[in-house]
C-alpha atoms as a PDB file:
ATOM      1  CA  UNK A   1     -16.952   1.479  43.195  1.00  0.00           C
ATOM      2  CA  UNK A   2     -18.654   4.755  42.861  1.00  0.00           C
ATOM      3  CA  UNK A   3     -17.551   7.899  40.775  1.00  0.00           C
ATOM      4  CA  UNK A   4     -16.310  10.595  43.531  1.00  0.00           C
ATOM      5  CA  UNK A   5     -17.851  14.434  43.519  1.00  0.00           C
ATOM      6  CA  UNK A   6     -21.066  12.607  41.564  1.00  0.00           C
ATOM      7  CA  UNK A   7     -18.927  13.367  38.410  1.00  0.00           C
ATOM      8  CA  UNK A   8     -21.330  11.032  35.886  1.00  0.00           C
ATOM      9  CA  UNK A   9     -20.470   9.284  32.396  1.00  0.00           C
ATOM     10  CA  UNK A  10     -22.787   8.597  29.454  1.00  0.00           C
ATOM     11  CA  UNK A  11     -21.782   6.756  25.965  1.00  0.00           C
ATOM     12  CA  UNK A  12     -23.006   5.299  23.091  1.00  0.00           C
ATOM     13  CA  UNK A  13     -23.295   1.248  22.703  1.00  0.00           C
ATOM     14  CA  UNK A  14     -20.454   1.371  20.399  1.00  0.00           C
ATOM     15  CA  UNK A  15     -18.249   1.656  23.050  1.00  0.00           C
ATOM     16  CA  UNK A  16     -17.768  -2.482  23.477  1.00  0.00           C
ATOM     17  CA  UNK A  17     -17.259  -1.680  27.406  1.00  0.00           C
ATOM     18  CA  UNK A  18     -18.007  -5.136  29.156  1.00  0.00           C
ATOM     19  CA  UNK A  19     -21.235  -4.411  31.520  1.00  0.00           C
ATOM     20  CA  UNK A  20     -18.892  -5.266  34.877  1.00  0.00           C
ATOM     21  CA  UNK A  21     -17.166  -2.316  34.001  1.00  0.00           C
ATOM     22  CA  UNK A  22     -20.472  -0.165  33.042  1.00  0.00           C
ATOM     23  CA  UNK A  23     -21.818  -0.783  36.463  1.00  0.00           C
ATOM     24  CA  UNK A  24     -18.826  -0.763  38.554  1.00  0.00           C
ATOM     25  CA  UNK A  25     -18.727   3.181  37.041  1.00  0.00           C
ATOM     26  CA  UNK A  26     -22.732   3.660  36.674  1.00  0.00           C
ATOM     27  CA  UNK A  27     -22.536   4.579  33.289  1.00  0.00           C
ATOM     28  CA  UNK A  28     -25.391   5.364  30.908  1.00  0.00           C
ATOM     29  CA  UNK A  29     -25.339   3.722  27.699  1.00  0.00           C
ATOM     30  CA  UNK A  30     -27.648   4.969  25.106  1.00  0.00           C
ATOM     31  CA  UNK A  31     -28.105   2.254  22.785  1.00  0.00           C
ATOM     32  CA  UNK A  32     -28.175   2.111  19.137  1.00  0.00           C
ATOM     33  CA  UNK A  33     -29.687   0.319  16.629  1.00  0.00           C
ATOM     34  CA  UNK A  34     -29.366  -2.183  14.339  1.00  0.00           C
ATOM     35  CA  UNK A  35     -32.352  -3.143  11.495  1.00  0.00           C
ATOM     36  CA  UNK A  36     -33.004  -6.471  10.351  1.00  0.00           C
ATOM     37  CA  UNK A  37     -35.584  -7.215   7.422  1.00  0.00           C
ATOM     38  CA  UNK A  38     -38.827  -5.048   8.573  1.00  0.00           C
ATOM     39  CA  UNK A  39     -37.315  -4.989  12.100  1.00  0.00           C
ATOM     40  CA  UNK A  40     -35.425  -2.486  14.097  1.00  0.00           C
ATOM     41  CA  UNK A  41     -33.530  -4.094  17.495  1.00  0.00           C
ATOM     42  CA  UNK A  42     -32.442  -2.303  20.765  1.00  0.00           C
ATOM     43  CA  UNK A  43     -28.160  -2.305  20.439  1.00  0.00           C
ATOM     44  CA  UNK A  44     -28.560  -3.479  24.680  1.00  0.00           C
ATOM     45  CA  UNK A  45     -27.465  -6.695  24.428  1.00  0.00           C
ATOM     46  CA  UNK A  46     -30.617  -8.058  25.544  1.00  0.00           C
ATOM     47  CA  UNK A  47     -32.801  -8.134  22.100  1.00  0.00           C
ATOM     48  CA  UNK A  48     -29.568  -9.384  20.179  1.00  0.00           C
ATOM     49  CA  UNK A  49     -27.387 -11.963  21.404  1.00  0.00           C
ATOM     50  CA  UNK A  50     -24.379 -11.354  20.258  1.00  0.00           C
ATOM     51  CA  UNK A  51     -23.492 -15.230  19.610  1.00  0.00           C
ATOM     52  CA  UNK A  52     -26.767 -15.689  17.585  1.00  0.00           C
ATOM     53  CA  UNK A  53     -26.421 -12.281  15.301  1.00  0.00           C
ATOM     54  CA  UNK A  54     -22.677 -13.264  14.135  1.00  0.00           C
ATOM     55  CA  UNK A  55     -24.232 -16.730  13.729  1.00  0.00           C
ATOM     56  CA  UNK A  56     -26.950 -15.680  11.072  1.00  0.00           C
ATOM     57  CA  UNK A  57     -25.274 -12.279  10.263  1.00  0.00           C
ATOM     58  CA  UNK A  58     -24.534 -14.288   6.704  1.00  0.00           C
ATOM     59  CA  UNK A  59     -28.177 -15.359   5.854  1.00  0.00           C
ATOM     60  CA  UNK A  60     -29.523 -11.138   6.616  1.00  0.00           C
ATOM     61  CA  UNK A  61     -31.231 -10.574   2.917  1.00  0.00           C
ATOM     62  CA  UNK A  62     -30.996  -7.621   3.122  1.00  0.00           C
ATOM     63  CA  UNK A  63     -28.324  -6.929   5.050  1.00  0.00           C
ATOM     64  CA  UNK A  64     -28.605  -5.345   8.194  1.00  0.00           C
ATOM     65  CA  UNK A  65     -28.408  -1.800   8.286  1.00  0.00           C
ATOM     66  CA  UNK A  66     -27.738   0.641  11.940  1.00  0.00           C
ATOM     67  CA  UNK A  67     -29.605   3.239  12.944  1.00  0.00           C
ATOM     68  CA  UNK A  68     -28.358   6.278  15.463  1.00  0.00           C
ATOM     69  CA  UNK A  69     -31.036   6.534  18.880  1.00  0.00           C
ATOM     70  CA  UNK A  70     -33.576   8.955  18.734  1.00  0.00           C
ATOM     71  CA  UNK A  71     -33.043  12.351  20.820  1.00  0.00           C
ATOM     72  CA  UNK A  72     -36.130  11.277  22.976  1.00  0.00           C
ATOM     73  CA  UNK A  73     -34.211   8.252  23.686  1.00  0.00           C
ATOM     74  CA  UNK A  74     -30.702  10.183  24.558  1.00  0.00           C
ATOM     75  CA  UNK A  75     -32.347  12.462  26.542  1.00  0.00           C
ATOM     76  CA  UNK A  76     -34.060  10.076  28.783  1.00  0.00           C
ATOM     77  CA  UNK A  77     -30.842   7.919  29.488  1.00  0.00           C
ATOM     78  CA  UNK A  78     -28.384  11.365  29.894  1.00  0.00           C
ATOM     79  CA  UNK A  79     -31.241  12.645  32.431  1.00  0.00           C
ATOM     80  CA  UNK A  80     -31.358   9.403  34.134  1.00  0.00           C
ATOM     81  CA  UNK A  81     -27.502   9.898  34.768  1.00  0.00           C
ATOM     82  CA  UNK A  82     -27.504  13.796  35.005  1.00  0.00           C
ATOM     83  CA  UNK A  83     -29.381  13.403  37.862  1.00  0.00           C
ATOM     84  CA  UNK A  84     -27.607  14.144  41.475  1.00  0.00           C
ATOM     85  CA  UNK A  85     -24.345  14.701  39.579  1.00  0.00           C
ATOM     86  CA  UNK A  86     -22.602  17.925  39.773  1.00  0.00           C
ATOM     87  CA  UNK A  87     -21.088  17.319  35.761  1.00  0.00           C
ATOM     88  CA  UNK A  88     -22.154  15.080  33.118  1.00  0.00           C
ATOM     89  CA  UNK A  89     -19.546  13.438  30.411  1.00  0.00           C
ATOM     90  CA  UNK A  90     -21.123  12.641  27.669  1.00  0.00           C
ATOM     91  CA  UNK A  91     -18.328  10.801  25.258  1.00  0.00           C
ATOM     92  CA  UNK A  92     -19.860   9.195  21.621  1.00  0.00           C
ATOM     93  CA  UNK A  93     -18.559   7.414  18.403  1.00  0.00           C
ATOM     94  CA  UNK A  94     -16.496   9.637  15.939  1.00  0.00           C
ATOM     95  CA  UNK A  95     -18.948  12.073  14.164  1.00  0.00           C
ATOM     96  CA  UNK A  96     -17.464  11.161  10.670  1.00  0.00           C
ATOM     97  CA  UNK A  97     -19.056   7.415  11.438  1.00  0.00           C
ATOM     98  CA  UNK A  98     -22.381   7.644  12.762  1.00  0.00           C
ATOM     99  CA  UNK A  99     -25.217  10.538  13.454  1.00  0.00           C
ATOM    100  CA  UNK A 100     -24.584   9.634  17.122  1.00  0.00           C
ATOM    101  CA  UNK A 101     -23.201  12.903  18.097  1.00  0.00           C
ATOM    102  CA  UNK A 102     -25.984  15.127  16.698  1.00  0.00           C
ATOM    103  CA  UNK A 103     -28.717  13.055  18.926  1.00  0.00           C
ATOM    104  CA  UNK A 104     -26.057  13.425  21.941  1.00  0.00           C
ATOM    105  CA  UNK A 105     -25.996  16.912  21.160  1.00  0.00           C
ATOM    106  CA  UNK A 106     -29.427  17.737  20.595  1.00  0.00           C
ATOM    107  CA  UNK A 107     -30.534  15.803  24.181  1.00  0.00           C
ATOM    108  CA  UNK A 108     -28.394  17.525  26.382  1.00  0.00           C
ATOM    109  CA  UNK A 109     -29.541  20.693  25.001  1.00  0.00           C
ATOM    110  CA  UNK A 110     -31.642  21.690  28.427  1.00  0.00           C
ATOM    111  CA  UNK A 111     -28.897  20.806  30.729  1.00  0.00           C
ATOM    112  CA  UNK A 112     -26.757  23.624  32.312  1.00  0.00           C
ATOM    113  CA  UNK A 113     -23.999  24.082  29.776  1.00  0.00           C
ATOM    114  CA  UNK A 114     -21.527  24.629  32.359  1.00  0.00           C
ATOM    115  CA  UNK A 115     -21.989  20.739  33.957  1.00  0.00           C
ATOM    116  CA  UNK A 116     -22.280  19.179  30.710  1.00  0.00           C
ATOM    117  CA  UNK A 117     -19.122  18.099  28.537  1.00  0.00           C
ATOM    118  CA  UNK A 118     -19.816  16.478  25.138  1.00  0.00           C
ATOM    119  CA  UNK A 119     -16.954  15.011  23.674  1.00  0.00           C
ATOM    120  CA  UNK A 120     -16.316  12.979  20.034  1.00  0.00           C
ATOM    121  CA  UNK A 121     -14.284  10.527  20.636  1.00  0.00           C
ATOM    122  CA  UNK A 122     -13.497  10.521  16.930  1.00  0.00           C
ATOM    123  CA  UNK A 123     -13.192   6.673  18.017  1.00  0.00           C
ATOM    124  CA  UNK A 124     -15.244   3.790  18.131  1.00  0.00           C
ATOM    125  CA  UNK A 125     -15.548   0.256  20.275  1.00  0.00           C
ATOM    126  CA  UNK A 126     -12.679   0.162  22.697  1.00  0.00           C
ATOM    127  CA  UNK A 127     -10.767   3.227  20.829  1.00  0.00           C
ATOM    128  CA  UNK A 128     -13.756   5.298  22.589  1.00  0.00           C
ATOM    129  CA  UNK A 129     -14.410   2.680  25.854  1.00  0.00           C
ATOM    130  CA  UNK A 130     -10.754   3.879  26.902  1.00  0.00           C
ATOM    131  CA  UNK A 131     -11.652   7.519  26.937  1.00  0.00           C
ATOM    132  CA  UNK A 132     -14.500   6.392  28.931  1.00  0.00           C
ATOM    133  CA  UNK A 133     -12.843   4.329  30.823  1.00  0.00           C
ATOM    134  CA  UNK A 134     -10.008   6.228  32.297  1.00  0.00           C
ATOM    135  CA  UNK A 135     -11.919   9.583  32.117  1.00  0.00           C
ATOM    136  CA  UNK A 136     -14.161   7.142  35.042  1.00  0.00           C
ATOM    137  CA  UNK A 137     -11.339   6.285  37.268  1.00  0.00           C
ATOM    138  CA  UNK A 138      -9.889   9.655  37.022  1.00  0.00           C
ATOM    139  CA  UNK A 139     -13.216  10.998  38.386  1.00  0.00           C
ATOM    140  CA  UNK A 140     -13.274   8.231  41.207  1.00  0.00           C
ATOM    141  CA  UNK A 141      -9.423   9.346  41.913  1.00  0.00           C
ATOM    142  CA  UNK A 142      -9.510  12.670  41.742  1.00  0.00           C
ATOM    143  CA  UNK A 143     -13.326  13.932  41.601  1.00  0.00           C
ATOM    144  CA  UNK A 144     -11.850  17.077  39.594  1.00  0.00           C
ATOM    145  CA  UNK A 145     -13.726  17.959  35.972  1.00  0.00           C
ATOM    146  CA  UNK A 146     -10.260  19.667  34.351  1.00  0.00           C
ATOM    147  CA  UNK A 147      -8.519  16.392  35.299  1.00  0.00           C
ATOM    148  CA  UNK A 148     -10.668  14.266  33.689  1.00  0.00           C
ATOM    149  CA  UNK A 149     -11.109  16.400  30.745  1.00  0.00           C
ATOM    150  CA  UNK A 150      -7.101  16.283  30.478  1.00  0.00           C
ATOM    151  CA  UNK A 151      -7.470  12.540  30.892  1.00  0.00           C
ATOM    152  CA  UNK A 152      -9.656  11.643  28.643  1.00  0.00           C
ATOM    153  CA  UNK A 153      -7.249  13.990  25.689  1.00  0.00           C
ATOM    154  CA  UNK A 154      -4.736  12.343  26.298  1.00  0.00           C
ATOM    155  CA  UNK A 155      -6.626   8.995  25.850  1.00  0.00           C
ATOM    156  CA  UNK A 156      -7.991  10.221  22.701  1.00  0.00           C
ATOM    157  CA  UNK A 157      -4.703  11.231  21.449  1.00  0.00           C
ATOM    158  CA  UNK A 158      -2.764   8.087  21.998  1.00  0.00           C
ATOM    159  CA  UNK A 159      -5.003   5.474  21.567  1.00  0.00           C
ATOM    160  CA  UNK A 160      -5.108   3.273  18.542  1.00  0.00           C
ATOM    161  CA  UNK A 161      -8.030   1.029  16.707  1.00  0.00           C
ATOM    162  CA  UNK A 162      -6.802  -1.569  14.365  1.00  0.00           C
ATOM    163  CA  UNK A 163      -9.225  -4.667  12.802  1.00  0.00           C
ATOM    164  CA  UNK A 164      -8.308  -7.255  10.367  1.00  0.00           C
ATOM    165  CA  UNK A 165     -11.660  -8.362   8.524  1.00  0.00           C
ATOM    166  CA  UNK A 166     -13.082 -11.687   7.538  1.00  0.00           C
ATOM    167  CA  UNK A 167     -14.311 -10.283   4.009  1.00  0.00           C
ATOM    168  CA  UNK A 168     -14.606  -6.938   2.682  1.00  0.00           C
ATOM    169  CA  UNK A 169     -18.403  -7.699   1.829  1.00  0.00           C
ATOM    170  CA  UNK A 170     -19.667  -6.053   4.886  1.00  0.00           C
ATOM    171  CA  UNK A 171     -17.807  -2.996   5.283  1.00  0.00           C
ATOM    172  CA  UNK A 172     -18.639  -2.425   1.020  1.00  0.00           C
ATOM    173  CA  UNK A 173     -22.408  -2.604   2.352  1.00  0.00           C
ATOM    174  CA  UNK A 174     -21.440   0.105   5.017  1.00  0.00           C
ATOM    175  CA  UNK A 175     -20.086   2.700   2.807  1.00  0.00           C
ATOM    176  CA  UNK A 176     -17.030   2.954   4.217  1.00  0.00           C
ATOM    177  CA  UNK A 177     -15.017   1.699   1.116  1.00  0.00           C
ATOM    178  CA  UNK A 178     -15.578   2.422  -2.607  1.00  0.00           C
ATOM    179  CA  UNK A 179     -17.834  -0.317  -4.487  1.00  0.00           C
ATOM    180  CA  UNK A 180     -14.620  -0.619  -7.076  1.00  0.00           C
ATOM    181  CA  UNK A 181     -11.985  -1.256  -4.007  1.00  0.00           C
ATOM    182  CA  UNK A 182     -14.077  -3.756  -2.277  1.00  0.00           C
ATOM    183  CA  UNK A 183     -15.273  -5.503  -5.259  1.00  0.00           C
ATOM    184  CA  UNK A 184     -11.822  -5.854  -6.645  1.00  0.00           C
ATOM    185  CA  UNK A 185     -10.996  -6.947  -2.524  1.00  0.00           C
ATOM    186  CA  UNK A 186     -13.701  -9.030  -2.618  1.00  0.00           C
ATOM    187  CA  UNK A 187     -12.866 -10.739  -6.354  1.00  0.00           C
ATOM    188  CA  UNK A 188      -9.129 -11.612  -5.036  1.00  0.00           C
ATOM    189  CA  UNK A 189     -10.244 -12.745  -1.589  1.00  0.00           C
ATOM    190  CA  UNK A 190      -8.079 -10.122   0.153  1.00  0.00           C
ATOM    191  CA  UNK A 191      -8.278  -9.635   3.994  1.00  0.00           C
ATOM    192  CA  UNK A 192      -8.543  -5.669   4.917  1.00  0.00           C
ATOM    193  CA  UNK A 193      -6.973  -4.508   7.721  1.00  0.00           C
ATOM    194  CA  UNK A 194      -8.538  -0.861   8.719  1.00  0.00           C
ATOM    195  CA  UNK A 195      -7.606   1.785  11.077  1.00  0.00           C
ATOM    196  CA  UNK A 196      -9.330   4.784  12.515  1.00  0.00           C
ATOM    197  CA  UNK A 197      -7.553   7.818  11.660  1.00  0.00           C
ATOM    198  CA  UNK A 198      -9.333  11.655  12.640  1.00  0.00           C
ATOM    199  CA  UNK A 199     -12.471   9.825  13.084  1.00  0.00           C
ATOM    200  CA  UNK A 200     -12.647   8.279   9.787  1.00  0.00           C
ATOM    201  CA  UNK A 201     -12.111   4.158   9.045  1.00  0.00           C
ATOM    202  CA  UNK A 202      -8.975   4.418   6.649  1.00  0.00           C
ATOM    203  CA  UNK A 203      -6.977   1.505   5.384  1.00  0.00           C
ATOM    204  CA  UNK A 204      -4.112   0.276   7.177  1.00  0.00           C
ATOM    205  CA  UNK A 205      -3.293  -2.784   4.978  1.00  0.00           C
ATOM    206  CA  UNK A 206      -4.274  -6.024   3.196  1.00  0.00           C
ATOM    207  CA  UNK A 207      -3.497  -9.455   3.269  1.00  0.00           C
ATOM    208  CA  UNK A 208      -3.950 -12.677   1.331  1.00  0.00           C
ATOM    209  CA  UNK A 209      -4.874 -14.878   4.504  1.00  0.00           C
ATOM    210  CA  UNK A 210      -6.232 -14.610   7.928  1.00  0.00           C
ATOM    211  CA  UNK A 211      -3.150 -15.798   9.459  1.00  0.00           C
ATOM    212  CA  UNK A 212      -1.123 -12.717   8.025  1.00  0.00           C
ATOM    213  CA  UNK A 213      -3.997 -10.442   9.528  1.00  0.00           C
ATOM    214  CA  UNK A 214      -3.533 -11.906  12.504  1.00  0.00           C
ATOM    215  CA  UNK A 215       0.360 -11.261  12.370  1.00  0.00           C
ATOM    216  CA  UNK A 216       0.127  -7.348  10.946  1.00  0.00           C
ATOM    217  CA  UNK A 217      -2.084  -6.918  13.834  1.00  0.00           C
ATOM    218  CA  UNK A 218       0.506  -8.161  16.194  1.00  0.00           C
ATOM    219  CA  UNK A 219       3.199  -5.580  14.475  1.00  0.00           C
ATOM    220  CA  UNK A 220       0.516  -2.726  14.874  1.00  0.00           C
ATOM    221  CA  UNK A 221       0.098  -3.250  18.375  1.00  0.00           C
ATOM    222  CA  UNK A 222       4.253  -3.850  19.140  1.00  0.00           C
ATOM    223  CA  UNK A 223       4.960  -0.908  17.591  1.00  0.00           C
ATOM    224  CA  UNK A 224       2.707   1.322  19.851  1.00  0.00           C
ATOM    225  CA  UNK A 225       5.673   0.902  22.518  1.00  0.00           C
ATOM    226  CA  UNK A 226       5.121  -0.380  26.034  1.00  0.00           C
ATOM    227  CA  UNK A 227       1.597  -0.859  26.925  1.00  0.00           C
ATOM    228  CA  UNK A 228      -0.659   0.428  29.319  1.00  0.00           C
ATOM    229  CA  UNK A 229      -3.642  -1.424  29.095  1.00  0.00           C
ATOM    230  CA  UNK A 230      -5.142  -3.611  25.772  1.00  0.00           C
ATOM    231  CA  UNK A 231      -8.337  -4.732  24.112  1.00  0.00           C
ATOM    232  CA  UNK A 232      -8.866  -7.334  21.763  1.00  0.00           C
ATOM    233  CA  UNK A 233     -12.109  -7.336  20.530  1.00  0.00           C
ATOM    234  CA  UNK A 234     -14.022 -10.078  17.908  1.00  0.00           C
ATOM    235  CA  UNK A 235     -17.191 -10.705  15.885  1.00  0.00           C
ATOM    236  CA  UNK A 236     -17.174 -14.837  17.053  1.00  0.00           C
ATOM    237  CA  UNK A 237     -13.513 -15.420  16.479  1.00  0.00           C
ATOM    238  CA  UNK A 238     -11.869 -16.827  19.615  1.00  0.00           C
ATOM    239  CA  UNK A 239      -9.748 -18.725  18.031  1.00  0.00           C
ATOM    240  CA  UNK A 240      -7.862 -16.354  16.239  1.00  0.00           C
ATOM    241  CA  UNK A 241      -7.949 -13.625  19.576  1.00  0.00           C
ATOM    242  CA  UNK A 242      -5.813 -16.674  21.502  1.00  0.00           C
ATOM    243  CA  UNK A 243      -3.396 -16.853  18.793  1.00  0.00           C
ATOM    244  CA  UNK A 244      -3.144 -12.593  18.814  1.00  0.00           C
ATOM    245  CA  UNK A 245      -2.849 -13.255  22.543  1.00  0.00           C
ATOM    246  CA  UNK A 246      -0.118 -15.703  21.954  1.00  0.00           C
ATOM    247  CA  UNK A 247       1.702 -13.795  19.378  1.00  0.00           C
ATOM    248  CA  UNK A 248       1.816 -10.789  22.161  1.00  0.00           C
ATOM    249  CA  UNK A 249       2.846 -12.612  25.392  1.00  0.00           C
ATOM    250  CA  UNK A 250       5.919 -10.923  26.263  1.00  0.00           C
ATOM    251  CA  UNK A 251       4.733  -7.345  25.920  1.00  0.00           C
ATOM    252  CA  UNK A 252       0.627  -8.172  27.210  1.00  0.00           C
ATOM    253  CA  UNK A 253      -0.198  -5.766  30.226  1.00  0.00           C
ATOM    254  CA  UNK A 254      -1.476  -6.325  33.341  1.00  0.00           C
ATOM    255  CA  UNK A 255      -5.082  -4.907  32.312  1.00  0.00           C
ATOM    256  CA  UNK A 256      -5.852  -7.039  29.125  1.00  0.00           C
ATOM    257  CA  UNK A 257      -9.696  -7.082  28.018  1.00  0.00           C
ATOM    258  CA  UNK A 258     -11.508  -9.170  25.720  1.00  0.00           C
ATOM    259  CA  UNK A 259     -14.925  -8.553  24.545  1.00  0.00           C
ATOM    260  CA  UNK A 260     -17.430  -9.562  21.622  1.00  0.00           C
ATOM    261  CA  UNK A 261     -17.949  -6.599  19.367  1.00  0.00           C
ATOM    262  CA  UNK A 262     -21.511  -4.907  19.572  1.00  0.00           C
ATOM    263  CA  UNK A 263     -23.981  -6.057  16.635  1.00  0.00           C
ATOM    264  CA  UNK A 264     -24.148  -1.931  15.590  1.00  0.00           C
ATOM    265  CA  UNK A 265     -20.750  -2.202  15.135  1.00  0.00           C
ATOM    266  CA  UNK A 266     -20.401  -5.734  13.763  1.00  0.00           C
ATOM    267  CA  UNK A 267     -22.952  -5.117  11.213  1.00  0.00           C
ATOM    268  CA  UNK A 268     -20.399  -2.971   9.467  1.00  0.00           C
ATOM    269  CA  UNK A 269     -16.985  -5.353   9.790  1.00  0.00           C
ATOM    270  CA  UNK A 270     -19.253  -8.897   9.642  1.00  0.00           C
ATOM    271  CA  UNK A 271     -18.185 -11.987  11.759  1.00  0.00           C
ATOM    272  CA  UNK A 272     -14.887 -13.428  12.349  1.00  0.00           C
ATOM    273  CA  UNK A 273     -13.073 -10.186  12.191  1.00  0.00           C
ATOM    274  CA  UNK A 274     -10.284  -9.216  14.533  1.00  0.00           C
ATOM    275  CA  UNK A 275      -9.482  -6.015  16.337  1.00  0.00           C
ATOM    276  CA  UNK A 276      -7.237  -4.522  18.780  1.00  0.00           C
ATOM    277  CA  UNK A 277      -7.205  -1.327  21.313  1.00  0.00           C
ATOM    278  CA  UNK A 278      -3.988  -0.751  22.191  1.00  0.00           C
ATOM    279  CA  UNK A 279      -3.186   2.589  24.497  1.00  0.00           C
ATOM    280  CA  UNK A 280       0.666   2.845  24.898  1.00  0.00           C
ATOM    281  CA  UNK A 281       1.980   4.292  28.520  1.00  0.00           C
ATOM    282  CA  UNK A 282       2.649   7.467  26.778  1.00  0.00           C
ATOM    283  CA  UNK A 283      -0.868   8.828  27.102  1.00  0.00           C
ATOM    284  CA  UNK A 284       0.285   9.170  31.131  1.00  0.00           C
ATOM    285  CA  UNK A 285       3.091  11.685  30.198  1.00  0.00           C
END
């Protein structure tokens, strides 16, 4: 399928879209990165497999660290894509988490303002592939800029991101927690369950045991309402995405999409952790 009235997309490889979907839509994924030892790695899926990072994530000394693309590098990909289109979308990870948008913003600073629509997702992973996902069929339905623009705020405003972490060790190493909460997480072996809330990761519980992640994460996502479509995303932890799967059977919609979390984003939560995308029907009214 090809996007109607050459309306074009462009993201960040945050956005855990599987690569069907990224071709079926042509859209341009600038990549991140992610820095291990002396070494910095391409976020394309091709110089990290994904199986093999979660694998040794736990013997990185230091631990690995993510890095935001270079301008030069945005600006190649968004020209790449800008090219024959009549408007450009370019949708990245929430401001508040990475320095993303500023390289987004900075590379599409020759285009024609008026064809170019930079948008922060305030999102991240499958919170932001939604936005880009239906702001894509929209296009190929309607080939109209306004309606994808509406689409895509609607998206924005009722979709959810919850994860359930393996260990808090990771996400201390990020920054995104104080040093005294996770150490005292950390000390008591308690599972973190996080949320993204105006851009920024926020807590959203904690639990003794993976099990009871794997339940709270079940009550998040029934008490969105009726759902319209559903991710469940994972850093290497099939196991417990069956028995989220199985815990949701009688509400699961049609368009249900699993997918192995991205090493930039991984590097933050660590492997075996959990998450869910869930966009409720509401974002349609």
């Amino acid at each position: 399928m090809m996007t109607s009235s050459k309306i074009r997309f462009v993201t960040d490889s945050t956005c855990d879209i599987p690569p069907s979907l990224i071709a079926q839509y042509e859209i341009g994924v600038v990549p991140c990165y992610v820095n291990i030892g002396d070494k910095s790695y391409v976020d394309n899926g091709v110089e990290l497999v994904r199986e093999d990072f979660y694998r040794d994530m736990p013997t990185f000394e230091p631990k690995a660290t993510t890095a935001a693309p270079p301008p030069a590098v945005a600006e190649r990909i968004i020209r790449e894509t800008f090219e024959g289109a009549d408007h450009l979308f370019v949708i990245c990870v929430s401001s508040k988490l990475s320095a993303v948008y500023n390289s987004m913003r900075l590379a599409i600073s020759g285009l024609p303002e008026d064809r170019v629509t930079l948008i922060d997702s305030g999102m991240t992973t499958m919170g932001m592939g939604w936005q880009v996902l239906i702001g894509a069929e929209t296009a190929a339905e309607t080939g109209d800029v306004g309606a994808v623009k509406d689409a895509i705020a609607r998206v924005q405003a009722h979709g959810k991101l919850f994860a359930g972490l393996n260990t808090l060790e990771y996400l201390r190493a990020s920054g995104r927690v104080s040093w005294a909460a996770a150490s005292i997480g950390t000390l008591l072996q308690i599972k973190p369950i996080v949320t993204v809330v105006d851009g920024e990761v926020v807590s959203a519980g904690r639990v003794r045991t993976f099990n009871r992640v794997i339940d709270q994460l079940a009550e998040l996502v029934r008490e969105q309402g009726p759902l319209d479509r559903l991710a469940v995303l994972h850093t290497m932890n099939e196991q417990g995405v069956q028995a989220l799967l199985d815990r949701l059977d009688d509400i699961l919609p049609a368009d249900v999409l699993i997918s192995t979390v991205t090493p930039v984003v991984g590097t933050h939560v660590g492997p075996g952790a959990l998450a869910v995308a869930p966009l409720s029907k509401s974002w349609r009214n």
